[in-house]
Protein backbone atom coordinates (compact mmCIF):
# COMPACT_ATOMS: atom_id res chain seq x y z
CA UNK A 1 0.00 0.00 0.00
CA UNK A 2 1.29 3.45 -0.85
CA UNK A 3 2.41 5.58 1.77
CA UNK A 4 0.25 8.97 1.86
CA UNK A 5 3.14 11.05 0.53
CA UNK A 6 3.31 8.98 -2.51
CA UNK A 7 -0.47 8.94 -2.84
CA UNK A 8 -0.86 12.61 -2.60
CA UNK A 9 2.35 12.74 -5.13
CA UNK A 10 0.04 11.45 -7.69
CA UNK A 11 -2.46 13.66 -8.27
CA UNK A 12 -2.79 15.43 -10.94
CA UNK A 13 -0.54 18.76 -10.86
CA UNK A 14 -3.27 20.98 -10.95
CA UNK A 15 -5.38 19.71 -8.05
CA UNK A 16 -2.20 19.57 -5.86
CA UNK A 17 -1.79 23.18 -6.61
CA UNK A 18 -5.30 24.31 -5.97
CA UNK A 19 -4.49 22.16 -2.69
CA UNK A 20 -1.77 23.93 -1.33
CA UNK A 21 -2.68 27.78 -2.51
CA UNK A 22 -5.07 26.81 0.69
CA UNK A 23 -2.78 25.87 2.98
CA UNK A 24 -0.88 28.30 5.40
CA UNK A 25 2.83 29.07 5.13
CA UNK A 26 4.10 27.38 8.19
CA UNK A 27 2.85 23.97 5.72
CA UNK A 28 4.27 25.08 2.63
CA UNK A 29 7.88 25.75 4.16
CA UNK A 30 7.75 22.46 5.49
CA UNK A 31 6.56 21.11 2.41
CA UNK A 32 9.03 22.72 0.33
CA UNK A 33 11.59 20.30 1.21
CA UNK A 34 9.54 17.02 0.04
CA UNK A 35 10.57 16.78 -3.52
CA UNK A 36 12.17 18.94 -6.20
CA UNK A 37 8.82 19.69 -7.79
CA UNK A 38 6.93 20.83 -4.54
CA UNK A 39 10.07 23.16 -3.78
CA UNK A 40 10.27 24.38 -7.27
CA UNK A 41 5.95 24.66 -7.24
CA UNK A 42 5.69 26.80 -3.83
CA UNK A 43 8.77 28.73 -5.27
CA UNK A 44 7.22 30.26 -7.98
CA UNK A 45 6.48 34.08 -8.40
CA UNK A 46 3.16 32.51 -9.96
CA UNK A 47 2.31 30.92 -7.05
CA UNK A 48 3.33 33.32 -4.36
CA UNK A 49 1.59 35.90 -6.33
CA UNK A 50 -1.75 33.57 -6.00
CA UNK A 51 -1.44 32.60 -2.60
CA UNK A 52 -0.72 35.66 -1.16
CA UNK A 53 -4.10 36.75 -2.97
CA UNK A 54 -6.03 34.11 -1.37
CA UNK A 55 -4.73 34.45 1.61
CA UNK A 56 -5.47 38.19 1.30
CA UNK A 57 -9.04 37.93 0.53
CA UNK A 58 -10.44 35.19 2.90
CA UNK A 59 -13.53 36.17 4.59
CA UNK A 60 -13.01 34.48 7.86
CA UNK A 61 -9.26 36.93 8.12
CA UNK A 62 -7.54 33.50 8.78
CA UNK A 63 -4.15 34.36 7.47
CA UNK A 64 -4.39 38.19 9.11
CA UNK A 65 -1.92 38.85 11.89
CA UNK A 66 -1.43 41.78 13.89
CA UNK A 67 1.59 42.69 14.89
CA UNK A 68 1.91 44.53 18.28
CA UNK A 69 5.38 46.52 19.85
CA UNK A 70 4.39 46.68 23.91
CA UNK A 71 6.39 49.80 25.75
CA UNK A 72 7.33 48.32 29.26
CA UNK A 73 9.98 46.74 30.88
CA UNK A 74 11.36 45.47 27.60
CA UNK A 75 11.14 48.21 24.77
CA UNK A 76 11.72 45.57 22.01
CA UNK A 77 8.94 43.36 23.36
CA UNK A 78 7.05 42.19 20.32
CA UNK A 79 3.80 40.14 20.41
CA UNK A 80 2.13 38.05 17.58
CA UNK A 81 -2.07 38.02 17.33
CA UNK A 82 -4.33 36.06 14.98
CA UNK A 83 -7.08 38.99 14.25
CA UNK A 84 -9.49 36.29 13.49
CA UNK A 85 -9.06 35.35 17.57
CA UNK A 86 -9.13 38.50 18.39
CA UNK A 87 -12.24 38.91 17.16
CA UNK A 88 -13.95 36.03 17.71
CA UNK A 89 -11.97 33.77 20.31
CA UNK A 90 -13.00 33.17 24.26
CA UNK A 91 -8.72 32.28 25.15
CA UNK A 92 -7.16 34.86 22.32
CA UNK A 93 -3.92 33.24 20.32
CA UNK A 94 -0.86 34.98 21.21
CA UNK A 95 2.71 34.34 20.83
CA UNK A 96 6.12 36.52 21.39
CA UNK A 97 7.39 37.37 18.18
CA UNK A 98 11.11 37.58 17.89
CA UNK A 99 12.56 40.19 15.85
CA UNK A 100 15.35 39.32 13.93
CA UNK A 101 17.35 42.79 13.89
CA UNK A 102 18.90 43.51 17.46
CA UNK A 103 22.95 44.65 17.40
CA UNK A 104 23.95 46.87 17.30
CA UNK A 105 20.35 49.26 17.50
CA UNK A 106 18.07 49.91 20.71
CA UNK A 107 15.38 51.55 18.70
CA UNK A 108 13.36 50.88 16.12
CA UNK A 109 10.15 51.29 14.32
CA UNK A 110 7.46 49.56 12.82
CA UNK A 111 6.65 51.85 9.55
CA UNK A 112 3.94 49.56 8.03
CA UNK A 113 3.19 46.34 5.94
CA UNK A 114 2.93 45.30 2.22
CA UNK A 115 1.74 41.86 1.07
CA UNK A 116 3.14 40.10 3.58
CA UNK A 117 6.62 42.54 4.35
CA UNK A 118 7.24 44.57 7.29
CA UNK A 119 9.29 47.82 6.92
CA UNK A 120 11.43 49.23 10.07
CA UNK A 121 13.39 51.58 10.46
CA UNK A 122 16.07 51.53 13.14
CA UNK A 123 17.81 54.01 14.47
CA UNK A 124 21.71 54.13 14.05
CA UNK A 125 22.61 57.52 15.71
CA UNK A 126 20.83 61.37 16.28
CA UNK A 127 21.06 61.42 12.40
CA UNK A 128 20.92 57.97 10.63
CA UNK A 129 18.82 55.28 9.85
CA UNK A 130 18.68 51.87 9.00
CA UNK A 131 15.89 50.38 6.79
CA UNK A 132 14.67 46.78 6.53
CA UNK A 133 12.69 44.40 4.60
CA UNK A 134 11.28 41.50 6.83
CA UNK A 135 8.81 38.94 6.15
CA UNK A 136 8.11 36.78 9.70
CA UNK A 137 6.32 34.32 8.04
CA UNK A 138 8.93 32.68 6.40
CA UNK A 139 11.60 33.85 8.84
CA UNK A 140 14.11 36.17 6.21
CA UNK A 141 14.86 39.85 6.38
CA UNK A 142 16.75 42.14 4.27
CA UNK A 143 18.67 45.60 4.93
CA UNK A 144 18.35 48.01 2.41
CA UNK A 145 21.46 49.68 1.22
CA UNK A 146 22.62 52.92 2.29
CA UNK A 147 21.87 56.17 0.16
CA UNK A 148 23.77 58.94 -0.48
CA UNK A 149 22.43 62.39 0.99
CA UNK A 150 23.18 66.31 0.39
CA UNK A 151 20.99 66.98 3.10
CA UNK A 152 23.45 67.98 6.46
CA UNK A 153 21.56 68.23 9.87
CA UNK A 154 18.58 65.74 9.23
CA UNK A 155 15.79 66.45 12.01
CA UNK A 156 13.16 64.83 10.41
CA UNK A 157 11.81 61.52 8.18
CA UNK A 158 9.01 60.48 6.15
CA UNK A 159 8.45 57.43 4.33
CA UNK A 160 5.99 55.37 2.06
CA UNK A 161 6.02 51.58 1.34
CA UNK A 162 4.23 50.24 -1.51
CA UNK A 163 3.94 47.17 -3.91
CA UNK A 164 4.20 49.16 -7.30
CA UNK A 165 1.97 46.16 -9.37
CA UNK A 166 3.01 47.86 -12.61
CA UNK A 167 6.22 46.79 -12.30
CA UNK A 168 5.92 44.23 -10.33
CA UNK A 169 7.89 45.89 -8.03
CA UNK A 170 8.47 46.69 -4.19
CA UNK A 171 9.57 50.23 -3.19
CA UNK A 172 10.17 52.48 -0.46
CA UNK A 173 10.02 56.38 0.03
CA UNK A 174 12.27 58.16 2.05
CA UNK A 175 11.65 62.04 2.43
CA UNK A 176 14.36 64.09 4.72
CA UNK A 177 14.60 67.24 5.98
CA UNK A 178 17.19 69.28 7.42
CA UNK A 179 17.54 72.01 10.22
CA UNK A 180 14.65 74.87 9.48
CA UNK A 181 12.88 72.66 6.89
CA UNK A 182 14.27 74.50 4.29
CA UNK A 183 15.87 71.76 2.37
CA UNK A 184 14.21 68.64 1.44
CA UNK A 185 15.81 65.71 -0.14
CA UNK A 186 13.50 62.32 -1.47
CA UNK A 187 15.17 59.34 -2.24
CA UNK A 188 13.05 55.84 -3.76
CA UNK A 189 14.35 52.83 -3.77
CA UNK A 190 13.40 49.39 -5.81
CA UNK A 191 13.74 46.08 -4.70
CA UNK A 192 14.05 45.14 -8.52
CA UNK A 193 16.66 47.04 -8.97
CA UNK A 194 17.92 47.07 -5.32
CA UNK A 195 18.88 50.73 -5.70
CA UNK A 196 18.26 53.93 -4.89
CA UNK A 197 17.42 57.06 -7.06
CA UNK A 198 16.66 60.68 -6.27
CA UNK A 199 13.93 63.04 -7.08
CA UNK A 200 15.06 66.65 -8.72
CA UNK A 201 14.00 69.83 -7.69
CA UNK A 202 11.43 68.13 -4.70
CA UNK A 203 9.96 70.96 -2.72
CA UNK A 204 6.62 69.60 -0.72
CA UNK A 205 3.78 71.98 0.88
CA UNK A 206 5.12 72.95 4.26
CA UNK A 207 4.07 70.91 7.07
CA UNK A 208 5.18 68.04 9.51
CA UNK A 209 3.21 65.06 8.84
CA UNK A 210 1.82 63.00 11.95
CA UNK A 211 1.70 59.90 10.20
CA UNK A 212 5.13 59.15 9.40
CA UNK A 213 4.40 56.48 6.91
CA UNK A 214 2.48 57.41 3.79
CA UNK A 215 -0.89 56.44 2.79
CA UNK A 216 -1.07 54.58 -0.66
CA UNK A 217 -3.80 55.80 -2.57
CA UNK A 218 -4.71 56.38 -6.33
CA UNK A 219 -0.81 56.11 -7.17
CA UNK A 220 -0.20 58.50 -4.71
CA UNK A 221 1.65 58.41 -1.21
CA UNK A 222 -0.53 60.91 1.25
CA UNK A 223 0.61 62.43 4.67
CA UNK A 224 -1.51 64.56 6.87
CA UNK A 225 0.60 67.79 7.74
CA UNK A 226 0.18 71.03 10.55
CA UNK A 227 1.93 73.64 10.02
CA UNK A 228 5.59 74.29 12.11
CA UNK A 229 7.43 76.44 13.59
CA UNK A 230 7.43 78.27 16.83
CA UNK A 231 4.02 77.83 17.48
CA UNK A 232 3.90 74.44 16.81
CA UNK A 233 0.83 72.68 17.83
CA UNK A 234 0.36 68.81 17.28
CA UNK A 235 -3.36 69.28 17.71
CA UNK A 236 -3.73 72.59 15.28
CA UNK A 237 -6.30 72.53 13.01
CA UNK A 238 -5.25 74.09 10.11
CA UNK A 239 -3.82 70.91 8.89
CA UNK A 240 -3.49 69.84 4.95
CA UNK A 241 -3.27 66.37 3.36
CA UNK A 242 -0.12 66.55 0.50
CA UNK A 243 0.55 63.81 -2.00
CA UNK A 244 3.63 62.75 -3.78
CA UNK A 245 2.39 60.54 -7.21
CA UNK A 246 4.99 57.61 -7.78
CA UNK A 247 4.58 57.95 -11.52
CA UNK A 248 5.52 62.04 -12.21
CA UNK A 249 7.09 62.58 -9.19
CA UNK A 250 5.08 65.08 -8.32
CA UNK A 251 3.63 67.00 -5.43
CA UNK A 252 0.16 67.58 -4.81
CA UNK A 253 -2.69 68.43 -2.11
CA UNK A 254 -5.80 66.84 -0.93
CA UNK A 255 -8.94 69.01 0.40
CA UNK A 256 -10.14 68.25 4.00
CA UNK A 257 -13.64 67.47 4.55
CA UNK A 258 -15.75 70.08 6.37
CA UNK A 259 -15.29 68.91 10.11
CA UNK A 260 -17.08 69.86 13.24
CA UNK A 261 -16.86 72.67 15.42
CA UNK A 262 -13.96 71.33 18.15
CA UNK A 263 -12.94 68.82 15.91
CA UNK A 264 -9.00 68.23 15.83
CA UNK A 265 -7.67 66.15 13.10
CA UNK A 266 -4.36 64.01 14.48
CA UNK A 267 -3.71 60.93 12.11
CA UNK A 268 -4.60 60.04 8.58
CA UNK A 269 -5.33 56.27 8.06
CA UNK A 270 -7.00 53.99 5.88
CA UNK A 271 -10.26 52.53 5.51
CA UNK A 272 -10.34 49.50 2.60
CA UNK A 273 -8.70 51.39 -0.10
CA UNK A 274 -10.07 54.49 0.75
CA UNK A 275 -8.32 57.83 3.02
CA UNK A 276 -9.95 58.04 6.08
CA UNK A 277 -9.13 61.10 8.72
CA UNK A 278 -9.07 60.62 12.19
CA UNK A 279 -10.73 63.95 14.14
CA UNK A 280 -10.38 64.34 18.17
CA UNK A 281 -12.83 66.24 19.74
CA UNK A 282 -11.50 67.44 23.22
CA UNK A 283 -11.15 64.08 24.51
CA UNK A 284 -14.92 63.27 24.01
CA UNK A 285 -14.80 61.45 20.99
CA UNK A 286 -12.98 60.31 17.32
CA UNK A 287 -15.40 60.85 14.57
CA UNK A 288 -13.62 58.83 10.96
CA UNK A 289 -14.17 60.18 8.16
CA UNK A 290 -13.67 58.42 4.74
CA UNK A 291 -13.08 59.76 1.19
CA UNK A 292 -15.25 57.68 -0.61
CA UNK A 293 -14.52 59.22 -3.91
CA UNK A 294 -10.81 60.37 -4.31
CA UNK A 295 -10.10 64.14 -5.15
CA UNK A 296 -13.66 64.83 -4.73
CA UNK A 297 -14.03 66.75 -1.50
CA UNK A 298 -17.86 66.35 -1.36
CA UNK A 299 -17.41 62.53 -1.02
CA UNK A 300 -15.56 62.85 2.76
CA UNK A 301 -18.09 60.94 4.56
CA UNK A 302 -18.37 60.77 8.39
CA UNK A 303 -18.60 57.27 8.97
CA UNK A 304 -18.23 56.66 12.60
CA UNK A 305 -18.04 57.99 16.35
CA UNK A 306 -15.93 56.03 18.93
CA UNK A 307 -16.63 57.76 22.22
CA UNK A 308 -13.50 58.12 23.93
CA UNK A 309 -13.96 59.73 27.66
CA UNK A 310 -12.61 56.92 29.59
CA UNK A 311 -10.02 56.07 26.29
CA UNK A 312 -7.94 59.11 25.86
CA UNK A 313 -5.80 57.16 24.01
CA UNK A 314 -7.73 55.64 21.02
CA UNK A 315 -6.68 59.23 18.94
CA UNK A 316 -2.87 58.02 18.91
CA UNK A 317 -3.50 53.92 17.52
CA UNK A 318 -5.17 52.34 14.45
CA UNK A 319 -8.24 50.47 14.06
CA UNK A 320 -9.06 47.29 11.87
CA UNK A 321 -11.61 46.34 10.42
CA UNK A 322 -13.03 42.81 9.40
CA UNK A 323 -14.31 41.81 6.20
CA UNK A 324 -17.75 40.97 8.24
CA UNK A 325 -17.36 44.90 9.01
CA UNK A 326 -16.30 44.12 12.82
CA UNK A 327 -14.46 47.00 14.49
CA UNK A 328 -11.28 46.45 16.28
CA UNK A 329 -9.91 49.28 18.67
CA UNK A 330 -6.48 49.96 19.93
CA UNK A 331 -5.91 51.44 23.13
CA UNK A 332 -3.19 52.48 24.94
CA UNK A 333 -3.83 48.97 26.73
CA UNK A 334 -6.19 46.65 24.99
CA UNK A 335 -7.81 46.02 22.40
CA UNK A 336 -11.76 46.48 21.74
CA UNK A 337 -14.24 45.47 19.52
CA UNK A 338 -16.32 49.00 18.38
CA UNK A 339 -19.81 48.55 17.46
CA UNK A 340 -20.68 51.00 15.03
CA UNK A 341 -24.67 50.12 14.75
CA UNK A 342 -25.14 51.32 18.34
CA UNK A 343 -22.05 53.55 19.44
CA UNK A 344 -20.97 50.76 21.46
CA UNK A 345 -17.52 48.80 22.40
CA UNK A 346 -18.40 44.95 23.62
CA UNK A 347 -17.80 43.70 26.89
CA UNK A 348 -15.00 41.82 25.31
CA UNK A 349 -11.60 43.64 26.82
CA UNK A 350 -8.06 42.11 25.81
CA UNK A 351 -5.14 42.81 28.09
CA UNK A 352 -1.76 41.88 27.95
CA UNK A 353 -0.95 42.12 31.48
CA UNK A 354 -1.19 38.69 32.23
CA UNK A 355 1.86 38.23 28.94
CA UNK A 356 4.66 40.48 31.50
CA UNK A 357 3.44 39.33 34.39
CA UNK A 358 1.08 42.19 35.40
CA UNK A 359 3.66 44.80 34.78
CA UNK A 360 2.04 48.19 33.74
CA UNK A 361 2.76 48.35 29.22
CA UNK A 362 1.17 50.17 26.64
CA UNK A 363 0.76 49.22 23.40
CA UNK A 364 2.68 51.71 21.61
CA UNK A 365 2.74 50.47 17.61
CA UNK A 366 0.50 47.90 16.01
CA UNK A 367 0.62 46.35 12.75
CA UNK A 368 -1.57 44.32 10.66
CA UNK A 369 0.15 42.05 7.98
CA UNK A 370 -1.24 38.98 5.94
CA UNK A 371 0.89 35.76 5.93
CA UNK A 372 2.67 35.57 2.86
CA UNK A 373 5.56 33.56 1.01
CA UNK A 374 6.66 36.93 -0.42
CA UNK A 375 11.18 37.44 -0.22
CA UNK A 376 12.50 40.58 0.89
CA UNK A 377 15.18 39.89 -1.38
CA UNK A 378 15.64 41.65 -4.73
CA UNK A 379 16.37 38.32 -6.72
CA UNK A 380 16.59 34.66 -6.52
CA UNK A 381 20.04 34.35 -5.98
CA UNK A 382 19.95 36.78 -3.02
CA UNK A 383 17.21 34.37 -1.40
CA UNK A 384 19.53 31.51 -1.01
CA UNK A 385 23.07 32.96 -0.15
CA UNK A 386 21.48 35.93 1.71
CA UNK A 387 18.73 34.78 3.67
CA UNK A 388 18.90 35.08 7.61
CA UNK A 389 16.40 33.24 9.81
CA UNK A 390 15.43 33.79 13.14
């Protein structure tokens, strides 16, 4: 009698790939190393490309993680969540997640998440940064090469990450500015190419942005700004949303919907594919707004209120939501799910105290990424003599 492997072995080719674009990566990597033709199968770009896409689009969220940095006794504490048990489990799946990049860097950040690839940025010195490529799910990062600057004196960053599907191509923004804001340098770089090119003669609308990390949106990268100087108020309402299109190279602005009398806008996020704005009203509440129709300022839609009296906190973190249209809320220490039909959160309260032993953390940087078998590395050949695992 044939052994299961060898049953399974002969099938035709086609089922056994509709068979394992189902099957999580944890299997595949496993699987990989069963025979020439699986390894060279759940190699493919092909297949990647249509995995990752199921995986993306499942209803039930099963292959959607969230990624959560805790502030406590151990800055670089790092925790794994399945959103799908976070939003439906009694006992929640959790799991320490051990970050790969340590020496010689004590800080670093979590700047956002593309098909599967997490981009950080660590910090070197006052001045420099480090950038990285990492994929958890199959246990490889990448550091980005350095880039050469004119700008002296940096003070500040911006970046954008994006999966430019033209080109089948991953890149990454990086927007500097020196002392006074007065020069600005922007710098993209292609995994493809695993280089670095600059943009002439950038000059952006004036502004800091509070989200550090671009929005992707209608080939554009989108920060939401206030204006600087001595004055400077993080919570200022005369605030602007600029673009920078990947395509011309070009900068651009955004009108702001009409908001509410008290209402203070401090983060730009994302709801689907659409902007959303997130406006704080004097600790009271955070009323989203979503551009439902890009460039058309009449299409800003006030979506939701999330009360936030006894939440100060809920301004300064993202939210998720399901594809069932469940709510998920990050405070500064749990999660809740947000009931939009009523104005409600449910009972349902998830703290991590009981993960560092009921010492006092916040969670200060969350992350949502969908498992993927997608490289950080720019080619094939950098995947095998390159690759470092946890």
């Amino acid at each position: 009698m044939q052994d299961s492997n060898s049953t399974f072995a002969n099938l035709p080719s086609e089922l056994i790939t509709e068979i394992f674009l189902r099957l999580p990566v944890k299997s595949l990597l496993q699987y990989k190393s069963v025979s020439k033709y699986w390894f060279d199968l759940i190699s493919s770009p092909k297949f990647i490309k249509s995995h990752f896409s199921l995986s993306n689009t499942n209803k039930e969220n099963t292959h959607h993680r969230l990624m959560v940095r805790i502030f406590g006794p151990r800055n670089n504490h790092l925790m794994d969540c399945s959103f799908r048990s976070l939003l439906y489990d009694f006992v929640i799946e959790t799991s320490d997640l051990n970050i790969p990049i340590k020496e010689p860097y004590e800080f670093y950040h979590i700047l956002g998440s593309v098909n599967g690839l997490i981009f950080l940025t660590y910090l070197v010195d006052d001045i420099k940064r480090d950038l990285f490529l990492w994929n958890p799910s199959i246990r490889k990062y990448m550091k980005l090469p350095s880039y050469e600057t004119g700008v002296k004196d940096v003070i500040h960053y911006q970046y954008g990450f994006i999966y430019d599907e033209f080109h089948d191509d991953y890149k990454v923004l990086v927007i500097l500015f020196n002392v006074g804001l007065i020069l600005v340098e922007v710098k993209i770089y292609s995994l493809m190419s695993n280089s670095w090119t600059s943009v002439d003669n950038s000059c952006p609308p004036s502004g800091l942005s509070s989200n550090i990390c671009g929005k992707f949106v209608n080939g554009k990268f989108h920060w939401a700004t206030t204006p600087f100087g001595f004055e400077y108020n993080p919570m200022n309402r005369d605030r602007n949303i600029i673009s920078f299109d990947l395509a011309d190279e070009k900068w651009g602005k955004v009108e702001n919907p009409s908001y509410g009398e008290g209402d203070m806008v401090p983060r730009l996020q994302m709801l689907g594919s659409n902007l959303s704005i997130f406006c704080y009203n004097k600790e009271k509440y955070v009323s989203i707004w979503v551009m439902k129709e890009y460039g058309v300022k009449e299409s800003w839609t006030k979506m939701f209120i999330i009360n936030c009296v006894d939440n100060p906190y809920v301004c300064n973190l993202p939210y998720f939501t399901s594809n069932k249209g469940e709510i998920l809320v990050v405070f500064a220490q749990r999660f809740k799910i947000y009931n939009s039909k009523d104005v409600s959160f449910s009972p349902k309260v998830i703290n991590f105290d009981h993960i560092l032993e009921n010492v006092e953390i916040y969670v200060e940087n969350v992350e949502m990424y969908v498992e993927s078998l997608v490289s950080p590395f720019p080619s094939e050949e950098g995947r095998t003599s390159d690759a470092t695992k946890i």
